[in-house]
C-alpha atoms as a PDB file:
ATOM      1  CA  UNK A   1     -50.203 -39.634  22.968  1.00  0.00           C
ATOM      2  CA  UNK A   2     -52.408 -42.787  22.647  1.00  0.00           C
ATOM      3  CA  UNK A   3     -56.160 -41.954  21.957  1.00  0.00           C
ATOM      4  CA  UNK A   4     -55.529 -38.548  20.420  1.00  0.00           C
ATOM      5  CA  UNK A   5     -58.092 -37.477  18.096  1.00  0.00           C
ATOM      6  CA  UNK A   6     -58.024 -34.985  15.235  1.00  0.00           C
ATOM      7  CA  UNK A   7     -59.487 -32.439  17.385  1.00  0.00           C
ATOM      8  CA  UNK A   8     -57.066 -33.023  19.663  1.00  0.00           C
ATOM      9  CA  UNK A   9     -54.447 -32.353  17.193  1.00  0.00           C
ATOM     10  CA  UNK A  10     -55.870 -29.029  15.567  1.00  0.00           C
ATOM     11  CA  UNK A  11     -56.779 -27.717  18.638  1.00  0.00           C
ATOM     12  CA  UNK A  12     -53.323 -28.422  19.908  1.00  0.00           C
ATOM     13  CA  UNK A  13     -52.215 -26.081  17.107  1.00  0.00           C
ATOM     14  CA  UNK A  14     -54.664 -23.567  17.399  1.00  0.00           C
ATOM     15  CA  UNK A  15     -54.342 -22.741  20.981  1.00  0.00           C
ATOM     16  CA  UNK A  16     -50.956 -22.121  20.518  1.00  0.00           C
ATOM     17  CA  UNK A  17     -51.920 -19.269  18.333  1.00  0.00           C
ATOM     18  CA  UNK A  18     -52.848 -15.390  19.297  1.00  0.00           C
ATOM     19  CA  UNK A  19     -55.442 -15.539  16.642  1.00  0.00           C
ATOM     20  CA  UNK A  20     -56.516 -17.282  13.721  1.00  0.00           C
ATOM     21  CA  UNK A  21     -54.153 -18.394  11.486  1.00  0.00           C
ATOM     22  CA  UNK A  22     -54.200 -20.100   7.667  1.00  0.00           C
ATOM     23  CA  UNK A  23     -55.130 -23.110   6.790  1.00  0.00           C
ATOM     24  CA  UNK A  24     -51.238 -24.036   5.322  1.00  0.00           C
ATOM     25  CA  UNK A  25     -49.819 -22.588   8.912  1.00  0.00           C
ATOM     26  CA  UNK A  26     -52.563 -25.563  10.326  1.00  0.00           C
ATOM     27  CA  UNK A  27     -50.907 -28.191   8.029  1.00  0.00           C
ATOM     28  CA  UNK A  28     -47.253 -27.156   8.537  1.00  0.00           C
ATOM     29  CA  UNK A  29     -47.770 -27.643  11.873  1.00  0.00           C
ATOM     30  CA  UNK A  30     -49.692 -31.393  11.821  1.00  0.00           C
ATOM     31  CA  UNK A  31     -47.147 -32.439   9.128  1.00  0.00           C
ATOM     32  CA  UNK A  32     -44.649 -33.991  11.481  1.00  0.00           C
ATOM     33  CA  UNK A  33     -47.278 -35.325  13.885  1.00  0.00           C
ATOM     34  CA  UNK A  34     -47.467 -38.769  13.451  1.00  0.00           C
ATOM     35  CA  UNK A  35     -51.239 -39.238  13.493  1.00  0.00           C
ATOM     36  CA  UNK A  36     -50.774 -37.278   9.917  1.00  0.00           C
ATOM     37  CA  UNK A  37     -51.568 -40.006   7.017  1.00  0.00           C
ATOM     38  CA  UNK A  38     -54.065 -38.095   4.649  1.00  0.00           C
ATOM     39  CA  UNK A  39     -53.652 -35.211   7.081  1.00  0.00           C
ATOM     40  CA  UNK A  40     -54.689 -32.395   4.631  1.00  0.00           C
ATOM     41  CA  UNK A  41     -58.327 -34.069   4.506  1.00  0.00           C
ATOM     42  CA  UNK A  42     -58.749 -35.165   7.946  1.00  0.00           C
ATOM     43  CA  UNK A  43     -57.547 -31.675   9.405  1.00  0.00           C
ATOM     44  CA  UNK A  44     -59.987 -29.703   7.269  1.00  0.00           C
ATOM     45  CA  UNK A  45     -62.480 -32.207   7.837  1.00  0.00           C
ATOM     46  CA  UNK A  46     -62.290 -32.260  11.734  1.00  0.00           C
ATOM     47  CA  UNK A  47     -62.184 -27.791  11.620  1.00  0.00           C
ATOM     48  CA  UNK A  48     -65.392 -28.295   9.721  1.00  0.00           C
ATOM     49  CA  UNK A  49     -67.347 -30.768  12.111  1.00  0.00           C
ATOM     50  CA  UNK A  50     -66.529 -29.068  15.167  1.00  0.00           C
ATOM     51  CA  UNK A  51     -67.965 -25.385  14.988  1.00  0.00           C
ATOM     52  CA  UNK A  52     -68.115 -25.779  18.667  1.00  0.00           C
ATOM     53  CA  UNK A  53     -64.582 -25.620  18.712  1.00  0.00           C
ATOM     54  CA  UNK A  54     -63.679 -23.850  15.645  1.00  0.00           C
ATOM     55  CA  UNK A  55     -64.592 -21.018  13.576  1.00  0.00           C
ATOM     56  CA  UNK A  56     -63.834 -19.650  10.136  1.00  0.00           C
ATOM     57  CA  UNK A  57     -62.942 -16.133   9.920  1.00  0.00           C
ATOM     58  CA  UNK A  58     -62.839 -16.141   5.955  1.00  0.00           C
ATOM     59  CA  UNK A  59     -61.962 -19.000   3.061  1.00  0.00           C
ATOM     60  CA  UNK A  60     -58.522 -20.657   4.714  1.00  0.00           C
ATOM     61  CA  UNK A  61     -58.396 -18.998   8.199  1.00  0.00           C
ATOM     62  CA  UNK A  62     -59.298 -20.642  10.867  1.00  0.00           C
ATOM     63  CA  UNK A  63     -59.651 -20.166  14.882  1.00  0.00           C
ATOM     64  CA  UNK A  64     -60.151 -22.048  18.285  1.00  0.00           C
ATOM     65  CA  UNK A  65     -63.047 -20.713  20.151  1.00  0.00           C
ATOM     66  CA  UNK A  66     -62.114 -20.153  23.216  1.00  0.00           C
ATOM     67  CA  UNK A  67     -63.722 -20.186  27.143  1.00  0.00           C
ATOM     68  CA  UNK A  68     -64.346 -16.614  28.248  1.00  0.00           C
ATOM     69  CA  UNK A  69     -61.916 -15.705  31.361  1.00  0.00           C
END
């Protein structure tokens, strides 16, 4: 997709989840995605500067916060 941003990319990932999930389940998953060159980095980087969109649950798990129902 043109225009997709990091956030766009973790997110994708972690709304497919039930809960949080690790940070290597994160980068197995953005591997194949083509926006990955220096993935590791960027992905931590963009869970990091988004708490209003992300949360840490304890060192390498990490969530999507999501809208109330």
């Amino acid at each position: 997709m043109k225009g997709t941003t990091w956030r766009d990319v973790v997110a994708g990932v972690l709304e497919s989840c039930q809960s949080a999930v690790s940070l290597n389940y994160i980068y197995e998953q953005v591997e194949p995605h083509k926006k990955a060159q220096e993935w590791r980095e960027k992905v931590l980087q963009t869970l990091q500067i988004n708490p209003q969109f992300f949360y840490k649950t304890e060192r390498g798990m990490w969530g999507v916060k999501r809208k109330a129902a």
